[in-house]
N, C-alpha and C. Protein backbone atom coordinates (compact mmCIF):
# COMPACT_ATOMS: atom_id res chain seq x y z
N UNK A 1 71.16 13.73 14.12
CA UNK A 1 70.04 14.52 13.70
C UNK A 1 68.81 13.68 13.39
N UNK A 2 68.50 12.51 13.17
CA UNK A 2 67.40 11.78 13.18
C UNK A 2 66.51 11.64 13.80
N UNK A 3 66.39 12.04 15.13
CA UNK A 3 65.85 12.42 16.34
C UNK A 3 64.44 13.55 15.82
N UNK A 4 65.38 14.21 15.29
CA UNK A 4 64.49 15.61 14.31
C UNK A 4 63.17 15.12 14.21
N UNK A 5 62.95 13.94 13.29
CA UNK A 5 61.74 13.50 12.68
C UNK A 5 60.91 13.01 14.06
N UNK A 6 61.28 12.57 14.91
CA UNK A 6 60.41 11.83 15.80
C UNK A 6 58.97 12.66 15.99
N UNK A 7 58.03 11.69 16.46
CA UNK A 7 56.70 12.61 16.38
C UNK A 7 56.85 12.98 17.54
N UNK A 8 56.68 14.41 17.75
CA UNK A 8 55.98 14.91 19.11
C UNK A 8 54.50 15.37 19.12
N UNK A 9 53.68 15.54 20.04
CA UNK A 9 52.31 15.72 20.28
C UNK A 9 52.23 17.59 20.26
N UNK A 10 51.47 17.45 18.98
CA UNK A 10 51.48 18.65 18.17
C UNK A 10 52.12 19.15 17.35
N UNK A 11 52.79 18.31 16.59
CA UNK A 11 53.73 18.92 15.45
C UNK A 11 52.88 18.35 14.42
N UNK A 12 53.37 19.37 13.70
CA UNK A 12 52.26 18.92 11.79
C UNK A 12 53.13 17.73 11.44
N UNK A 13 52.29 17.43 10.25
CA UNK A 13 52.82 16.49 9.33
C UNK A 13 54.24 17.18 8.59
N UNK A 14 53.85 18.46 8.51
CA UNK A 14 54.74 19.27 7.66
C UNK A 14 56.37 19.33 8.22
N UNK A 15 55.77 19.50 9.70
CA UNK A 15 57.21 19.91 10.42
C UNK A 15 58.04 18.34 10.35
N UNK A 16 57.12 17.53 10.41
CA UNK A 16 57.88 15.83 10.11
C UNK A 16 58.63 15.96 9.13
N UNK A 17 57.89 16.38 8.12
CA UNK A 17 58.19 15.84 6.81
C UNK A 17 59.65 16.76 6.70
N UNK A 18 59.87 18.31 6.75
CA UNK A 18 61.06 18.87 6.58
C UNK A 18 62.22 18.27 7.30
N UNK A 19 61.80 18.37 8.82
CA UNK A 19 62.66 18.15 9.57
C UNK A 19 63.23 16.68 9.68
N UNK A 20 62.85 15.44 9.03
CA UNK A 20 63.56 14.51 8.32
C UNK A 20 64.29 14.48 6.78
N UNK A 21 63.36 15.34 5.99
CA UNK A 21 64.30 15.83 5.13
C UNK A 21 65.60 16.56 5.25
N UNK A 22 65.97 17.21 6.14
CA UNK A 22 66.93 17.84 6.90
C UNK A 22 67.94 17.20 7.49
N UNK A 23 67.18 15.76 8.16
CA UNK A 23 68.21 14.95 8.88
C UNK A 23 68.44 14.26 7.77
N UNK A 24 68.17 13.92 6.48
CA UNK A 24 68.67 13.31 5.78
C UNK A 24 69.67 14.04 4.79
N UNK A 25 70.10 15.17 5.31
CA UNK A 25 70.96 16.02 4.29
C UNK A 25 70.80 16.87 3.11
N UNK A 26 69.01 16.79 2.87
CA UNK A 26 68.97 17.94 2.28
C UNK A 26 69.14 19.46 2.34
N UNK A 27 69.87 19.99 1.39
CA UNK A 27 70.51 21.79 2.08
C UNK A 27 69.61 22.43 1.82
N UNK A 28 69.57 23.36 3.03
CA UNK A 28 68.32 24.10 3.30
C UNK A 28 69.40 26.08 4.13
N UNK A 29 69.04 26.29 3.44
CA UNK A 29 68.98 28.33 4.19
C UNK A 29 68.01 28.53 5.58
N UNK A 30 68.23 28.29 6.57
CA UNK A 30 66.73 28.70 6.88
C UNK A 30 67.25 30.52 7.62
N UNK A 31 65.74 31.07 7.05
CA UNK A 31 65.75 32.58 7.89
C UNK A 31 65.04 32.68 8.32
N UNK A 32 65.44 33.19 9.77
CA UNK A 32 64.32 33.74 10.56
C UNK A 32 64.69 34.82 11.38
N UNK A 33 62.95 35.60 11.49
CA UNK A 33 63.07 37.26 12.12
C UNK A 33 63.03 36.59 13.30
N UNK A 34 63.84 36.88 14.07
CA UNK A 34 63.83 36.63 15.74
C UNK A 34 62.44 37.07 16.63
N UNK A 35 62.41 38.13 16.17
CA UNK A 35 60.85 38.65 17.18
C UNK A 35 59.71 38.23 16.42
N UNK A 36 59.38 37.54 15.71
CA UNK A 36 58.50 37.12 14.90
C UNK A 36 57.60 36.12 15.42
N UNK A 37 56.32 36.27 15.74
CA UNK A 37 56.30 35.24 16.79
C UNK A 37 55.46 33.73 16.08
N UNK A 38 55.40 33.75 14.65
CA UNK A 38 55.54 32.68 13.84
C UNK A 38 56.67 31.94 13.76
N UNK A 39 57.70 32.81 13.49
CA UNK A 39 59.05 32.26 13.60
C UNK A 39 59.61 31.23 14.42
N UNK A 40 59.31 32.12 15.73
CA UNK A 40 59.63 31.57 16.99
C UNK A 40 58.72 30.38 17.07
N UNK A 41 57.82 30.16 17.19
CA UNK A 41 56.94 29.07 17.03
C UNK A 41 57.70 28.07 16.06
N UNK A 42 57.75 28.27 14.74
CA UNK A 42 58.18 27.62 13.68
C UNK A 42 59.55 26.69 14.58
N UNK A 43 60.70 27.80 14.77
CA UNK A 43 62.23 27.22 15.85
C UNK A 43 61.72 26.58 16.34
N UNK A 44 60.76 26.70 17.49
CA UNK A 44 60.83 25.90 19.01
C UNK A 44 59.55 24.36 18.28
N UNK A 45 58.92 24.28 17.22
CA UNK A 45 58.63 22.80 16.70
C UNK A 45 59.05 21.89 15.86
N UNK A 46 60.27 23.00 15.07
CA UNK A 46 61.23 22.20 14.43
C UNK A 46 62.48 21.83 15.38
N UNK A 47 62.76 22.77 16.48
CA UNK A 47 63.55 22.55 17.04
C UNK A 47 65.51 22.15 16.17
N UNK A 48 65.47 23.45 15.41
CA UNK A 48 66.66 23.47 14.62
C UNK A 48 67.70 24.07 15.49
N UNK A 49 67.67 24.68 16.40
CA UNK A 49 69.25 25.48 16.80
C UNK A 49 70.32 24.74 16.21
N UNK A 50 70.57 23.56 16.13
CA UNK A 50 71.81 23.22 15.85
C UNK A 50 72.12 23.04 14.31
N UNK A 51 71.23 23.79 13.26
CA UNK A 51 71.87 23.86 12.08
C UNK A 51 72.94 25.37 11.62
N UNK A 52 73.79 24.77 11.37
CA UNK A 52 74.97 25.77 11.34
C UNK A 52 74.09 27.04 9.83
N UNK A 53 72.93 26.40 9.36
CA UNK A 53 72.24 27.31 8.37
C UNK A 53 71.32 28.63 8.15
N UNK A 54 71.16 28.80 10.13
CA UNK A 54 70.34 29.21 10.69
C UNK A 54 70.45 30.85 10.55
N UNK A 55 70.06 31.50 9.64
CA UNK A 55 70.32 33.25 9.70
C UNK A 55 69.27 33.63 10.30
N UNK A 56 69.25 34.42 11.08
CA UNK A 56 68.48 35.49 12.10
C UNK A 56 68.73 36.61 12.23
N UNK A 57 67.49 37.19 11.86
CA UNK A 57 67.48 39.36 11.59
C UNK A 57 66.91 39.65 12.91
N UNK A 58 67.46 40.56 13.27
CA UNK A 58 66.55 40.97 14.66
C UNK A 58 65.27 42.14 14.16
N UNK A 59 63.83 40.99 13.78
CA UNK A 59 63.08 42.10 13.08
C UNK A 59 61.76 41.65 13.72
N UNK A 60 60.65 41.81 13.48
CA UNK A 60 59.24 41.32 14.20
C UNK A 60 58.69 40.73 12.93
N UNK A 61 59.36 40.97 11.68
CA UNK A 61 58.30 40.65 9.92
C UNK A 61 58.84 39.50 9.76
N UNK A 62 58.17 37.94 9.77
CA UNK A 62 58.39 37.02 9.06
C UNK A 62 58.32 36.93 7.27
N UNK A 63 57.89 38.65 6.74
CA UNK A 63 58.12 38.73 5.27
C UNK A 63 59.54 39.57 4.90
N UNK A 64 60.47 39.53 6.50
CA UNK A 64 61.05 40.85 6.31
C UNK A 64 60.90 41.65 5.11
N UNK A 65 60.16 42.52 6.10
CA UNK A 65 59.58 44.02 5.23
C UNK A 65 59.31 45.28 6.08
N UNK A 66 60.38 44.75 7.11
CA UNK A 66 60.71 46.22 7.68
C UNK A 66 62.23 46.99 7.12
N UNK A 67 62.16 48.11 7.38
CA UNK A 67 63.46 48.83 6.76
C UNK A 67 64.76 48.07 7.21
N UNK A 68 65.88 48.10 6.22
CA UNK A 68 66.71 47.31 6.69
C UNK A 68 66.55 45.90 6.19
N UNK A 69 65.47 45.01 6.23
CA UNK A 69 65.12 43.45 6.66
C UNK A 69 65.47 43.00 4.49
N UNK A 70 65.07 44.19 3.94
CA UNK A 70 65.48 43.93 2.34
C UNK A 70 66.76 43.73 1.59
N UNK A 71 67.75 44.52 2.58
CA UNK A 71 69.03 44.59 2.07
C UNK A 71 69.73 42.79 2.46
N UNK A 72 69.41 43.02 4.26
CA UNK A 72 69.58 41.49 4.47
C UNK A 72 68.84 40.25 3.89
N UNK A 73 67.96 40.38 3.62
CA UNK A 73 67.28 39.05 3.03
C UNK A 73 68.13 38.94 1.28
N UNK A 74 68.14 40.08 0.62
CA UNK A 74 69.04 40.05 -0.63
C UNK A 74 70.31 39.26 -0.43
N UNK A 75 70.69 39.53 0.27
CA UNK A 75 72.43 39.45 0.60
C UNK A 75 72.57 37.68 1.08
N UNK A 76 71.08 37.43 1.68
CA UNK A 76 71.13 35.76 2.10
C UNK A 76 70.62 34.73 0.55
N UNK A 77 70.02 35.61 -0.08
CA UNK A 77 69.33 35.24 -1.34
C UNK A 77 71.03 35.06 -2.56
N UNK A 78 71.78 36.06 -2.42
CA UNK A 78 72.56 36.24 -2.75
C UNK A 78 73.93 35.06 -2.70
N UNK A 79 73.95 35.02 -1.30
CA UNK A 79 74.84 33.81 -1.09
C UNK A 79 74.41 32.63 -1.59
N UNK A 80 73.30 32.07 -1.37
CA UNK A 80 72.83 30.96 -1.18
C UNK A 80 73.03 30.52 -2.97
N UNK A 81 72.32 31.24 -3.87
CA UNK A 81 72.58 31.52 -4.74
C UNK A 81 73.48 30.82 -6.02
N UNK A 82 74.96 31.89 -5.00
CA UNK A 82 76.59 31.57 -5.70
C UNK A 82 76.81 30.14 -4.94
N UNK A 83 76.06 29.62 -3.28
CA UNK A 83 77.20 28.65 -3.16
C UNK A 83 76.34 27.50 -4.23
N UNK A 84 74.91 27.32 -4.59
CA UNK A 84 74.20 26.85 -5.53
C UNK A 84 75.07 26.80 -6.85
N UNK A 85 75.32 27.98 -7.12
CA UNK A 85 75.92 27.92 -8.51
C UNK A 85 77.51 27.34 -8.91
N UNK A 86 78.19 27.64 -7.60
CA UNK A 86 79.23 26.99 -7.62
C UNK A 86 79.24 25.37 -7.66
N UNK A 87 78.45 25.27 -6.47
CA UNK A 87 78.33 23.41 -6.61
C UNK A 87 77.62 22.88 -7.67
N UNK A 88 76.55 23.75 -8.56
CA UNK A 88 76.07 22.91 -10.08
C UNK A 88 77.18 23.18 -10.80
N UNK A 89 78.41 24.47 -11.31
CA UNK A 89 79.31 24.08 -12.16
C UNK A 89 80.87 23.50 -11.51
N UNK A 90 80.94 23.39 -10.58
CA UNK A 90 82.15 22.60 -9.95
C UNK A 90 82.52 21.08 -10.97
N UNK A 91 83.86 20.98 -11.35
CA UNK A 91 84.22 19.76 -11.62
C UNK A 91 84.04 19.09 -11.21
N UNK A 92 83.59 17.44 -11.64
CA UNK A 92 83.58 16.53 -10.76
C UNK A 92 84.97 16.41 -10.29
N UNK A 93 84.80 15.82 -9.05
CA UNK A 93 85.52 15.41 -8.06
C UNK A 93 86.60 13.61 -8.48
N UNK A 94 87.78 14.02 -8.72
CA UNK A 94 88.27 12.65 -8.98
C UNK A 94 88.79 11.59 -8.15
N UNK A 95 88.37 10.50 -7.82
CA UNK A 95 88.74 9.93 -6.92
C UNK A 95 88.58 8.31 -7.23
């Protein structure tokens, strides 16, 4: 995944900056409305397909705020959440 960061001609500073944060293992949710055509833009300059983190609504609202797009965005808010809360009170690990 280090590759991620490389500069290409037209990517922000921004998209650098995540998308090495990323290859360096920081955990990240990412959501995106599939028909969204920010979104899509956003995918194809970060060029993420291969994060197993990747949730996708089939919606056109990058605020999903079409009907439907609230229950799912809760439910990703939701997970992300518990697996957060589990890994801050988890025992340490003995080894």
């Amino acid at each position: 995944m280090a590759t991620l960061a490389t500069r290409r001609p037209g990517q922000s500073d921004l998209i650098r900056a995540f998308t090495a944060a990323l290859a360096a293992g920081a955990p990240a949710d990412i959501l995106l409305a599939t028909r969204d055509h920010t979104a899509v833009a956003f995918l194809a300059a970060c060029r993420l397909r291969r994060l197993s983190a990747l949730h996708r609504r089939d919606s056109d609202s990058h605020s999903f705020a079409r009907p439907g797009d609230g229950d799912w965005l809760r439910e990703r808010l939701l997970d992300a959440l518990s697996r957060d809360w589990a890994a801050a009170t988890a025992p340490p690990a003995r080894g």
